[in-house]
Protein backbone atom coordinates (compact mmCIF):
# COMPACT_ATOMS: atom_id res chain seq x y z
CA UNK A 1 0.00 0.00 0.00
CA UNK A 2 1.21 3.67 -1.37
CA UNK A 3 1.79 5.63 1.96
CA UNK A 4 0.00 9.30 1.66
CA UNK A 5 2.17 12.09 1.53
CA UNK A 6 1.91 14.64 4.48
CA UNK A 7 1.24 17.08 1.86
CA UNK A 8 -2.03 15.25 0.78
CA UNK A 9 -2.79 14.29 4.12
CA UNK A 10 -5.85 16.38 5.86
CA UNK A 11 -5.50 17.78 9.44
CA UNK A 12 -8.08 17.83 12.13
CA UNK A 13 -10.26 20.59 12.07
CA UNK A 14 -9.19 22.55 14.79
CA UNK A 15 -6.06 22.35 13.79
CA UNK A 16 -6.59 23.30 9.96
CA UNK A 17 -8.68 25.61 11.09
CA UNK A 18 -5.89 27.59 12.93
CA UNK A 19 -3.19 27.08 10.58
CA UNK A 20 -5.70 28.39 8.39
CA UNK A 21 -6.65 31.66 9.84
CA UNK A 22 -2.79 32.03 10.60
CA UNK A 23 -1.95 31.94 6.54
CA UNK A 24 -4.84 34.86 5.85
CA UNK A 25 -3.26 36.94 8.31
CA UNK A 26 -0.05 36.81 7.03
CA UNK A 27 -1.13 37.49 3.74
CA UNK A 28 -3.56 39.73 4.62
CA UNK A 29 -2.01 43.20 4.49
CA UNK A 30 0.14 42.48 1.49
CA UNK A 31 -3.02 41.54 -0.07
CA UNK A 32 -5.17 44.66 0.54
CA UNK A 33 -2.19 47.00 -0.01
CA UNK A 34 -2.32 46.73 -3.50
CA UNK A 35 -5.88 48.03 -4.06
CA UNK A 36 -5.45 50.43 -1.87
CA UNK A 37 -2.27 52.06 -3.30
CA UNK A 38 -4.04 51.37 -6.92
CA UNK A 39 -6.97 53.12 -5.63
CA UNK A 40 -5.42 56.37 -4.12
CA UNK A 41 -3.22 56.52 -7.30
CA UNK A 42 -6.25 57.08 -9.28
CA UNK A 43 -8.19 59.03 -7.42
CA UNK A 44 -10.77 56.51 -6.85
CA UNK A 45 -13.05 56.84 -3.73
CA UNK A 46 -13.87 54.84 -0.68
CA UNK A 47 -16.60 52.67 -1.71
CA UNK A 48 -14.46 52.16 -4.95
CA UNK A 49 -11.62 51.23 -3.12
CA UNK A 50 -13.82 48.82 -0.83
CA UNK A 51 -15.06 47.14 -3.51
CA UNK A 52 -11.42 46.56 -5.02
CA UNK A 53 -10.82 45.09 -1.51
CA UNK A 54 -13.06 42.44 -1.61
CA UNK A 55 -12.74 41.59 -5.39
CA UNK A 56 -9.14 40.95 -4.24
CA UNK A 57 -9.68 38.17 -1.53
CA UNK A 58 -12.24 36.76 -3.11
CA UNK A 59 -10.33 36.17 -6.39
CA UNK A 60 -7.26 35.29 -4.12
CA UNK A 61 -9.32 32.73 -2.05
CA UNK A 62 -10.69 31.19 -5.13
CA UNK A 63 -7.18 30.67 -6.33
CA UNK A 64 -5.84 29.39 -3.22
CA UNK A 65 -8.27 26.86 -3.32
CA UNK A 66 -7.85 25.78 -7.01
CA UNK A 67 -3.99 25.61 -6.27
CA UNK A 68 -4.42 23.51 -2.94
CA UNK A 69 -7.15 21.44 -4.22
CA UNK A 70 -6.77 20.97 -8.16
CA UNK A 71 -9.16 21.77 -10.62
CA UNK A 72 -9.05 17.94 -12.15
CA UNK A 73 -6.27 17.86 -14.72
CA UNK A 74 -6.54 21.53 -15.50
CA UNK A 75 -5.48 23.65 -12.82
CA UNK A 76 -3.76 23.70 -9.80
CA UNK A 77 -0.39 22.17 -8.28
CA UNK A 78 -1.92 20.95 -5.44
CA UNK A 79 0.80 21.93 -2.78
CA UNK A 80 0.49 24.15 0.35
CA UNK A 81 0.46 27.80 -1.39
CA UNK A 82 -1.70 31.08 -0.21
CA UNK A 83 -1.80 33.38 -3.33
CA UNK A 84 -2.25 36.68 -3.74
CA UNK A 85 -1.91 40.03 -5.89
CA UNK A 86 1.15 41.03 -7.40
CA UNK A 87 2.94 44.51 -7.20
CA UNK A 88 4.54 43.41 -10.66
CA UNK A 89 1.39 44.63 -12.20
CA UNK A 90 0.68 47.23 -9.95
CA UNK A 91 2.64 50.52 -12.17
CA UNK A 92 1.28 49.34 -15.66
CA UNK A 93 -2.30 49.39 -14.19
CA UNK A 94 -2.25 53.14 -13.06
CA UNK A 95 -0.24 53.70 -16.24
CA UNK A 96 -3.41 52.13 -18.32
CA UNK A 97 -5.68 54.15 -16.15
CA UNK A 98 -4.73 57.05 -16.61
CA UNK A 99 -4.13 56.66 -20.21
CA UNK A 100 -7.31 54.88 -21.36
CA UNK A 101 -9.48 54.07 -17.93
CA UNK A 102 -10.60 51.55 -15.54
CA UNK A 103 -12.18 49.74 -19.05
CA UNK A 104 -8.90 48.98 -20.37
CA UNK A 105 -6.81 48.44 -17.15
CA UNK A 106 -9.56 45.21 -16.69
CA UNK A 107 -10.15 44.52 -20.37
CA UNK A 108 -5.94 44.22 -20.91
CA UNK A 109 -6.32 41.50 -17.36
CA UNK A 110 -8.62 39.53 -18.67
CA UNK A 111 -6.72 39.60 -22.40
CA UNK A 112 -3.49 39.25 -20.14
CA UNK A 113 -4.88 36.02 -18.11
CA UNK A 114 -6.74 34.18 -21.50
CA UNK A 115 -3.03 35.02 -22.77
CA UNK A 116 -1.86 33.49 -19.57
CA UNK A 117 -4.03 30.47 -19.86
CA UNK A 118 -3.03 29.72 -23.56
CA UNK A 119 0.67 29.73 -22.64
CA UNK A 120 0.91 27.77 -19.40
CA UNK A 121 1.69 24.44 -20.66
CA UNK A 122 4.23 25.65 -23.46
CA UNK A 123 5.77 28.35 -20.65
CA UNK A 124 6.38 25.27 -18.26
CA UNK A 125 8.78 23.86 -21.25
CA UNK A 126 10.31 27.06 -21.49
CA UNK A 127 11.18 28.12 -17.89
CA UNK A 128 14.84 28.24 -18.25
CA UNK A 129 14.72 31.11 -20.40
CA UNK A 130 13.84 32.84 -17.17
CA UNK A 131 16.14 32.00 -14.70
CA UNK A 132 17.25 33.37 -11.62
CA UNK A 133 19.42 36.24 -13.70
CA UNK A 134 16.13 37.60 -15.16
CA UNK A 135 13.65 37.08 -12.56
CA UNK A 136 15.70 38.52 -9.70
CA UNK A 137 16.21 41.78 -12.17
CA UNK A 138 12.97 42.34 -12.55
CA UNK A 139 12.20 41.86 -9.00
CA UNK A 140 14.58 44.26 -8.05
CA UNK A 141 13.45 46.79 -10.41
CA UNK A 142 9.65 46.54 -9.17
CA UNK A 143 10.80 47.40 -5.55
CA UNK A 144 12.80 50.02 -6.09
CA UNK A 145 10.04 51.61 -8.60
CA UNK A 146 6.90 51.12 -6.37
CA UNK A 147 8.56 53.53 -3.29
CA UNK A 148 8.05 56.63 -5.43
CA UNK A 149 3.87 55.31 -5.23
CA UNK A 150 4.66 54.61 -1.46
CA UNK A 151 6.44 57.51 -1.01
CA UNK A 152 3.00 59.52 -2.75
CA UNK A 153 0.71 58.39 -0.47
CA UNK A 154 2.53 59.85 1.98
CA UNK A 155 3.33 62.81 1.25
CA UNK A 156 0.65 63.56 -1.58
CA UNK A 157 0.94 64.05 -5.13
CA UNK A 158 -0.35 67.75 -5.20
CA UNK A 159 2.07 70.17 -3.92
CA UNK A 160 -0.48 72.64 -3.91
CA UNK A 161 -2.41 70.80 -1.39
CA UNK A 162 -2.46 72.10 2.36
CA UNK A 163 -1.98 68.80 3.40
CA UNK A 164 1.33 68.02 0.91
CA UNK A 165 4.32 66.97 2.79
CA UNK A 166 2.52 67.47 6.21
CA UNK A 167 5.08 66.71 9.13
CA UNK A 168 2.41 65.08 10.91
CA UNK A 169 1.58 62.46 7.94
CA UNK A 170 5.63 62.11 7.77
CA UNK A 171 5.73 61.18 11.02
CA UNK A 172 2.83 58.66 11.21
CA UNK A 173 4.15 56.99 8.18
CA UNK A 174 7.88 56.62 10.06
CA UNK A 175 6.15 55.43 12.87
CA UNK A 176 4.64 52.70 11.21
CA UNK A 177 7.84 51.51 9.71
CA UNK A 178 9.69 51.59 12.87
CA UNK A 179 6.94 49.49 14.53
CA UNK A 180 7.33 47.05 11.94
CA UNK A 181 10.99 46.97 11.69
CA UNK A 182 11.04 46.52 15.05
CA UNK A 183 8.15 43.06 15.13
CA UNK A 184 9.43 41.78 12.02
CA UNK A 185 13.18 41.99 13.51
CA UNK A 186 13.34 41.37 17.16
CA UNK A 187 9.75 39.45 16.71
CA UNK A 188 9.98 35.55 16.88
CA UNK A 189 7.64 32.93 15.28
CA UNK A 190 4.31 34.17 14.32
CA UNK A 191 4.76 38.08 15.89
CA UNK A 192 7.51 38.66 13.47
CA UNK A 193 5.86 36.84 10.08
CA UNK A 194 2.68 39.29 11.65
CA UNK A 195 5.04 42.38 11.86
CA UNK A 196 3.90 44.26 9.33
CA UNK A 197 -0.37 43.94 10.31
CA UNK A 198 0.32 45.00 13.72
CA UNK A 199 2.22 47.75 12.67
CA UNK A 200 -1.06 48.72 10.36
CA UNK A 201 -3.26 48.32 12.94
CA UNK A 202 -0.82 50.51 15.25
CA UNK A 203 -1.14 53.24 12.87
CA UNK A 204 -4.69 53.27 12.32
CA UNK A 205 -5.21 53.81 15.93
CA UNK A 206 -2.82 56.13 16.30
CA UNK A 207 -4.60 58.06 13.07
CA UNK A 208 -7.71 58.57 14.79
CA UNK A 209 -6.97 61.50 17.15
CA UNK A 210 -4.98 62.82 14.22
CA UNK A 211 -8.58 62.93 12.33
CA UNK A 212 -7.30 60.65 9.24
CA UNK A 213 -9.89 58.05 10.16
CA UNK A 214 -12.94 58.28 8.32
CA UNK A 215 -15.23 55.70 7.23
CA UNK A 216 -18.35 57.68 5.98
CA UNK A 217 -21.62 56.44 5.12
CA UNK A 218 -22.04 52.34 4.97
CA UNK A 219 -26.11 52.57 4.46
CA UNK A 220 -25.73 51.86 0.77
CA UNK A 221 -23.13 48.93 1.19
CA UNK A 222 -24.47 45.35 1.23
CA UNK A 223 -23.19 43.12 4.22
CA UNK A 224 -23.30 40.02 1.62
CA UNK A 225 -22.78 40.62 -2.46
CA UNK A 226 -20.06 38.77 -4.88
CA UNK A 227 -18.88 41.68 -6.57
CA UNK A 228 -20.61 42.54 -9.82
CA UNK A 229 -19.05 41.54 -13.07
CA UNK A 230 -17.18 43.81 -15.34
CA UNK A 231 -18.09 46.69 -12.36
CA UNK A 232 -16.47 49.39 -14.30
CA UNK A 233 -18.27 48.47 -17.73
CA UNK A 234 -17.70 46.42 -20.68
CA UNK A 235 -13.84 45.36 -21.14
CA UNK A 236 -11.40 47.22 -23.64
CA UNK A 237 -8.47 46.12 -25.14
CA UNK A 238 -5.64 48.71 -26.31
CA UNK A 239 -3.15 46.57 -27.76
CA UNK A 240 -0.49 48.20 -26.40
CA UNK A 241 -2.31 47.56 -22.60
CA UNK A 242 -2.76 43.66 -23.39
CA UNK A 243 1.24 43.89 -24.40
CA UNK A 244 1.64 44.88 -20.99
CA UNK A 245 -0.27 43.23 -18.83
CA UNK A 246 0.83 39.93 -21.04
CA UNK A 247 4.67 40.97 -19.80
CA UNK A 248 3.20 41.22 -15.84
CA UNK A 249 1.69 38.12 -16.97
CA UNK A 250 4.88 36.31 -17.86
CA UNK A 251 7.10 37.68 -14.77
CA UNK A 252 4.16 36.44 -12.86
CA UNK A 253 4.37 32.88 -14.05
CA UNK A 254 8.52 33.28 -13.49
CA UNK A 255 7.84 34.21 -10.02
CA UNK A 256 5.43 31.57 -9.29
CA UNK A 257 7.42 28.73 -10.85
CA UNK A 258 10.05 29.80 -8.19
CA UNK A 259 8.25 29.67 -5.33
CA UNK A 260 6.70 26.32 -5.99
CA UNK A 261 10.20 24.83 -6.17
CA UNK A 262 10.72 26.20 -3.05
CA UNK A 263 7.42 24.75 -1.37
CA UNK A 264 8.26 21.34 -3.19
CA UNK A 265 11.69 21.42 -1.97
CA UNK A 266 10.04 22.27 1.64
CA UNK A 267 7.53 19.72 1.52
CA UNK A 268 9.76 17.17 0.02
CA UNK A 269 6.95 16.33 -2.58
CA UNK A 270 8.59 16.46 -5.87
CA UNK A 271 6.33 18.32 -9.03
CA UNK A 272 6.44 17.65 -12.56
CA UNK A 273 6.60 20.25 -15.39
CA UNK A 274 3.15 19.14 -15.89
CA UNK A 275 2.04 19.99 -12.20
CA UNK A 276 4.13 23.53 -13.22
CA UNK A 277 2.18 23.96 -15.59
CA UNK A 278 -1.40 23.61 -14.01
CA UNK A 279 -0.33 25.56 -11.10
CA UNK A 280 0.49 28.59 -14.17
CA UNK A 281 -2.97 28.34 -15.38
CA UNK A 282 -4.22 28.98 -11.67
CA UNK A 283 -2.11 32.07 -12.16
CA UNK A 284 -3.61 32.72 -15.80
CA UNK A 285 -7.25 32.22 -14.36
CA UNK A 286 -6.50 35.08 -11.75
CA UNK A 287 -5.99 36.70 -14.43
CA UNK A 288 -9.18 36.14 -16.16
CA UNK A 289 -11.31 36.65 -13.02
CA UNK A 290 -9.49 39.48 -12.49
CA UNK A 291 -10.58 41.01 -15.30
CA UNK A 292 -14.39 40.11 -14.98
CA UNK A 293 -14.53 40.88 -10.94
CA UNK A 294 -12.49 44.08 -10.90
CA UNK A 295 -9.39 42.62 -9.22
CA UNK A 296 -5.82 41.56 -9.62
CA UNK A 297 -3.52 39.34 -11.20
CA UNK A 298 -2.58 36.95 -8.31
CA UNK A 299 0.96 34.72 -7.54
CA UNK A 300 2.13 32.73 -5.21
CA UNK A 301 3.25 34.00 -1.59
CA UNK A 302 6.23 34.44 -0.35
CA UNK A 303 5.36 35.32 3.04
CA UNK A 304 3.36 31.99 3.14
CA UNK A 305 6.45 29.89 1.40
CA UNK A 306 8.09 31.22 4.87
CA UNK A 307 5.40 30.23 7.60
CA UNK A 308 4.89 26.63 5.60
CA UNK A 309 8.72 26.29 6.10
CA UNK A 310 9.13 27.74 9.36
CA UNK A 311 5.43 25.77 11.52
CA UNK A 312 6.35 22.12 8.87
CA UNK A 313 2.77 22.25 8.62
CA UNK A 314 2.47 20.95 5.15
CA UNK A 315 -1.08 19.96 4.34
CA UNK A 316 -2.74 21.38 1.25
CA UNK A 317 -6.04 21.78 2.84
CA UNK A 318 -4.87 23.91 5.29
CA UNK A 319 -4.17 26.50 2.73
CA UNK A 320 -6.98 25.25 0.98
CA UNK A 321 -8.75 26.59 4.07
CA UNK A 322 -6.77 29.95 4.21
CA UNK A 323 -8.80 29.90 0.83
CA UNK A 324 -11.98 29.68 2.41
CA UNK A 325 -11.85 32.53 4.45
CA UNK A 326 -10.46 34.73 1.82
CA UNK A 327 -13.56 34.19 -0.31
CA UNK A 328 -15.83 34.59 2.69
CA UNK A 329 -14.31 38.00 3.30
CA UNK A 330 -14.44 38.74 -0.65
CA UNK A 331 -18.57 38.31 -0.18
CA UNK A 332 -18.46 40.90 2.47
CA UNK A 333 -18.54 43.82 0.99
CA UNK A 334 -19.19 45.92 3.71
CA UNK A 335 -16.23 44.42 4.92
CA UNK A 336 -14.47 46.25 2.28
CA UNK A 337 -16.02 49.08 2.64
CA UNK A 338 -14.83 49.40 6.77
CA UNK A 339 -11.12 48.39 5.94
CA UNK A 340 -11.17 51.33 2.77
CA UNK A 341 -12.05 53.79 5.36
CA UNK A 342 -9.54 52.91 8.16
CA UNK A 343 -6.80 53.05 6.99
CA UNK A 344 -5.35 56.41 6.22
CA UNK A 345 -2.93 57.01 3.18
CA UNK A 346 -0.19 57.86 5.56
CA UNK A 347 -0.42 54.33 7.20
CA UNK A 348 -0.55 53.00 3.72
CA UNK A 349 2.31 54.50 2.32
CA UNK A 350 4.34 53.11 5.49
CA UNK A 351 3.63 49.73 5.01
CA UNK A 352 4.28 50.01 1.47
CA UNK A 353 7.22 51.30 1.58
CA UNK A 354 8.30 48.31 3.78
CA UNK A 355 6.38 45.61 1.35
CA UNK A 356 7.85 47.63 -1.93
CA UNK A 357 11.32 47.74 -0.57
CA UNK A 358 10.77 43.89 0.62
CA UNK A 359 10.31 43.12 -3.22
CA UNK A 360 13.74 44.59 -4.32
CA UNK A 361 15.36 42.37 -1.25
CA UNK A 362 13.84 39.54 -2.43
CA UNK A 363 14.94 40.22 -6.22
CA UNK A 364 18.81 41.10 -4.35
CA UNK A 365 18.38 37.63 -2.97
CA UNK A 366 17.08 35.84 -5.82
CA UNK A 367 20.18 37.49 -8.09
CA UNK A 368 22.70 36.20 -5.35
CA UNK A 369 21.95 32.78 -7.17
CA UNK A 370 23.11 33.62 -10.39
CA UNK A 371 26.69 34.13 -11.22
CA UNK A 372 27.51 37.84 -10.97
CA UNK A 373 30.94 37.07 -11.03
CA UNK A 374 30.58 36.87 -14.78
CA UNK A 375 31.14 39.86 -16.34
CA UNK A 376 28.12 39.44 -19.20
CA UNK A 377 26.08 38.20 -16.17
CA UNK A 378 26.20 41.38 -14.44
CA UNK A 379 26.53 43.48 -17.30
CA UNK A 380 22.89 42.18 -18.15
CA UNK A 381 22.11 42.75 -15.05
CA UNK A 382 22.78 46.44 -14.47
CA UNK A 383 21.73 47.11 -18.07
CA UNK A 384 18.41 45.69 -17.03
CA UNK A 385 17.87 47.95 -14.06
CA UNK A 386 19.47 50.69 -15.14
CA UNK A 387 17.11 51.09 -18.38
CA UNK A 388 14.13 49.89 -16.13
CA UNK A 389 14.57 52.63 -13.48
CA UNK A 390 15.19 55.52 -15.71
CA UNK A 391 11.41 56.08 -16.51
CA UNK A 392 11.07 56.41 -13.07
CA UNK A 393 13.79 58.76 -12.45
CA UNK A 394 13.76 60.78 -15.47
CA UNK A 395 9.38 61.67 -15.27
CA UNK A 396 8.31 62.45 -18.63
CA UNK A 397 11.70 61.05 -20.66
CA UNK A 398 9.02 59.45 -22.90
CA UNK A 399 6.09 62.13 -23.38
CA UNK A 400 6.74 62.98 -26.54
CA UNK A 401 6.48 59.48 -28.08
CA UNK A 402 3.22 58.50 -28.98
CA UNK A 403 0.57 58.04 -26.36
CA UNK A 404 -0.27 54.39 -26.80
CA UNK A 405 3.57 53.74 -26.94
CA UNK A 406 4.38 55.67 -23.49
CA UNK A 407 2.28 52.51 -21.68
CA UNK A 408 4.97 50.38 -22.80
CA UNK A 409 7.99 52.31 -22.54
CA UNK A 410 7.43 53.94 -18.92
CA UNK A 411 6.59 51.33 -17.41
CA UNK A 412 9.99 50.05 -15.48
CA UNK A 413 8.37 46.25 -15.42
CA UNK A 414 7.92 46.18 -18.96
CA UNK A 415 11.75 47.86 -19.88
CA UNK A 416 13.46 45.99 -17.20
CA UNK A 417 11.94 42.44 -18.07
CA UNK A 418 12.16 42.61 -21.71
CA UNK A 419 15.55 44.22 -21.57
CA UNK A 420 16.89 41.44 -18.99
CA UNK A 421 15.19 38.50 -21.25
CA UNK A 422 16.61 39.73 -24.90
CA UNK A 423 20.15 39.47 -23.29
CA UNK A 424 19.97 36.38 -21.06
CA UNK A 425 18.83 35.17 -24.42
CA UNK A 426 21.54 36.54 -26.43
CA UNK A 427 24.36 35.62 -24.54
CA UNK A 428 23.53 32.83 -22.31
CA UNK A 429 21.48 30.71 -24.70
CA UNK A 430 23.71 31.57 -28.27
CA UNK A 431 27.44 31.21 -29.37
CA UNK A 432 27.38 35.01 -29.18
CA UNK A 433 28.40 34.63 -25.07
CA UNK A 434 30.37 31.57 -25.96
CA UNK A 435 32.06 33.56 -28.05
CA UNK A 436 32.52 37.06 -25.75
CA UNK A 437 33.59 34.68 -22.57
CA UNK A 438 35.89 32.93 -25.01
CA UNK A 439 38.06 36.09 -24.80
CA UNK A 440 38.52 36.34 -21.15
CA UNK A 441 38.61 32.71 -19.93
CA UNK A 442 38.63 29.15 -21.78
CA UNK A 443 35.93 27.84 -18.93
CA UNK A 444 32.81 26.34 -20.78
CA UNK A 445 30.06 28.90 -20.19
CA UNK A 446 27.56 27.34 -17.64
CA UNK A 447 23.72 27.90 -19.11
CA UNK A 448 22.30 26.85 -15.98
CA UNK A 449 22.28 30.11 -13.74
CA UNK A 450 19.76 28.83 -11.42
CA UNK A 451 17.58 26.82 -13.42
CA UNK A 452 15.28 24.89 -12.07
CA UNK A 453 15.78 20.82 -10.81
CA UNK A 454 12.81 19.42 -13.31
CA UNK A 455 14.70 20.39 -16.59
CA UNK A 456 14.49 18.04 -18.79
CA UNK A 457 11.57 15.81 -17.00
CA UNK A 458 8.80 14.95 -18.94
């Protein structure tokens, strides 16, 4: 008789129950930051904002539960993963929205996540095209470009504004990050992987005397709804958005093949390219319901990744569970509605900065496994960031391109990825870098760079 792995092995309820709730709130603020710094980008107002909120957990719980569970033979990789939205696509979404409208920003998601869907499978055959070199880059490059959106919220966007650069809004927001600093690095076990909530929940109380708390009128917010379909109106598709959010689409698969390596290499349960591949298509369908609910394209957690590692509680259907409760609070839309008003933009920008900057560390990290030592290596490397951050630090270097062209080309995602792939292409996977290495050492090039261990398995 077969033994059952631990990873397919139920828990008692209690138990998954707990393990459970634990996973949604260490997800949790990472996954409502990201409507809520899309929202006060774009001038969108609290009710707006609410109802982003619960689009996103209920589009993350339903993807939880198809990658825990398995959608038959077509989705899902069936390990112990909590997902959630992704900052990757958070700068080409205002970009689109303020270029074309909420219309396009969902119609391009939905394009992005059929897109998505299509090219699982072949992507899964593909993945060493996108090693470590190329994901870490673009990693890196996200961070680092998301603080200036942190950095917004806190100090405002209008310098007209009596409010703009308000020492008082300064403050709070430092606040916040010290209290987190201080959880998530002198914090042990589950008050430092919670660091970052309680620090949110810190500065929302300390908002309210400052009169940054205000939740207005709930009397026209349902306590139950699923969010209505296609919300903002009927879908658009501006080629050069679906481009786009087909690139965040891509980097988002990259990402989430890594960190289901790392939960199979946790959980000791070996995957297949083929369970790669379904567990893509979960992140293509976020992509699709995304699209149709209003929300966000979702990946894999690496917060989670850490608490599955750290507890050895390995079970699928505790995450599976984790799932649960995020779609309960997605049908909760007054739910929404409450958390849109709490928290203040000052608190906001605070923890964002800490989440954004958290992304570049994690791309740092992810780059220390390629070999930088190599000249071309990290020559691709800083060519990569350095033409991905320049739209970001030279504002308007593209305005007087053509307007459906400046969605592609100020956007530091879509420069830095592209730019990273073409040459990890070009001189990792031709006789171009055999060539160029040939001329400083006689060392056979090594194509690896952090590829991944089911190469080559059918």
């Amino acid at each position: 008789m077969t033994a059952v792995h631990p990873v397919d092995m139920p828990l008692p309820f209690g138990r998954q129950l707990t393990f459970g709730i634990q996973h949604v709130l260490i997800m949790y603020t990472g996954g409502i930051t990201l409507p809520l710094v899309f929202g006060a980008a774009i001038g969108l107002d609290q009710a707006t904002v609410g109802l982003l909120i619960s689009a996103d957990l209920l589009v993350a719980g339903i993807i939880t539960v198809v990658q825990s569970l398995g959608l038959g033979k077509l989705a899902g990789v069936r390990l112990p993963i909590v997902c959630g939205s992704t900052f990757v696509g958070l700068t080409p979404m205002i970009l689109i929205a303020k270029e074309y409208g909420l219309n396009a920003v969902y119609g391009s998601m939905l394009a992005g996540g059929v897109i998505g869907v299509a090219l699982a499978w072949p992507f899964a055959a593909i993945v060493r095209f996108f090693p470590p070199l190329v994901t870490g880059t673009v990693l890196t490059v996200v961070g680092i470009s998301l603080i200036g959106v942190a950095g917004g919220l806190v100090v405002g966007t209008d310098s007209t504004a009596p409010t703009f650069a308000t020492p008082s809004n300064i403050g709070l927001a430092a606040v916040v990050i010290v209290i987190a600093v201080g959880f998530l690095c002198l914090g042990r076990g589950v008050w430092s992987q919670l660091g970052v909530l309680i620090a949110l929940l810190i500065g929302i109380v300390i908002a309210i005397p400052m009169g940054l708390v205000a939740i207005g009128d709930l009397g026209d917010t349902a306590w139950v709804g699923v969010p209505k379909p296609f919300h903002f109106g009927a879908p658009e598709f501006p080629i050069t958005a679906v481009v786009s959010m087909s690139i965040v689409m891509a980097v988002a698969f990259a990402e989430s093949t890594a960190s289901m390596l790392a939960v199979s290499e946790i959980t000791g349960k070996r995957i297949s390219k083929a369970d790669v591949a379904r567990g893509l298509v979960g992140d293509g369908l976020s992509g699709v319901l995304g699209g149709i609910f209003v929300s966000f394209i979702d990946t894999v957690f690496n917060e989670n990744v850490g608490s599955v590692a750290a507890t050895r509680v390995v079970s699928r259907y505790v995450t599976a569970t984790s799932g649960v409760i995020l779609v309960i609070l997605g049908v909760l839309p007054r739910f929404g509605a409450v958390v849109a008003g709490l928290i203040p933009k000052p608190v906001v920008g605070g923890v964002g900065l800490v989440l954004f900057a958290t992304v570049a560390v994690v791309g740092v990290n992810t780059l220390l496994q390629a070999d930088l030592a190599d000249r071309i290596n990290a020559t691709i490397v800083a060519a990569a960031v350095g033409v991905g951050l320049v739209p970001e630090m030279a504002t308007g270097m593209f305005s007087r391109f053509p307007t459906s062209a400046q969605i592609l080309l100020t956007s530091g995602v879509t420069l830095g990825a592209g730019t990273a792939f073409a040459l990890n292409l070009l001189f990792n996977h031709t006789r171009i870098g055999d060539y160029a290495r040939a001329a400083v050492t006689s060392e056979p090039r090594d194509t690896t760079h952090g590829t991944h261990p089911f190469q080559g398995s059918k």
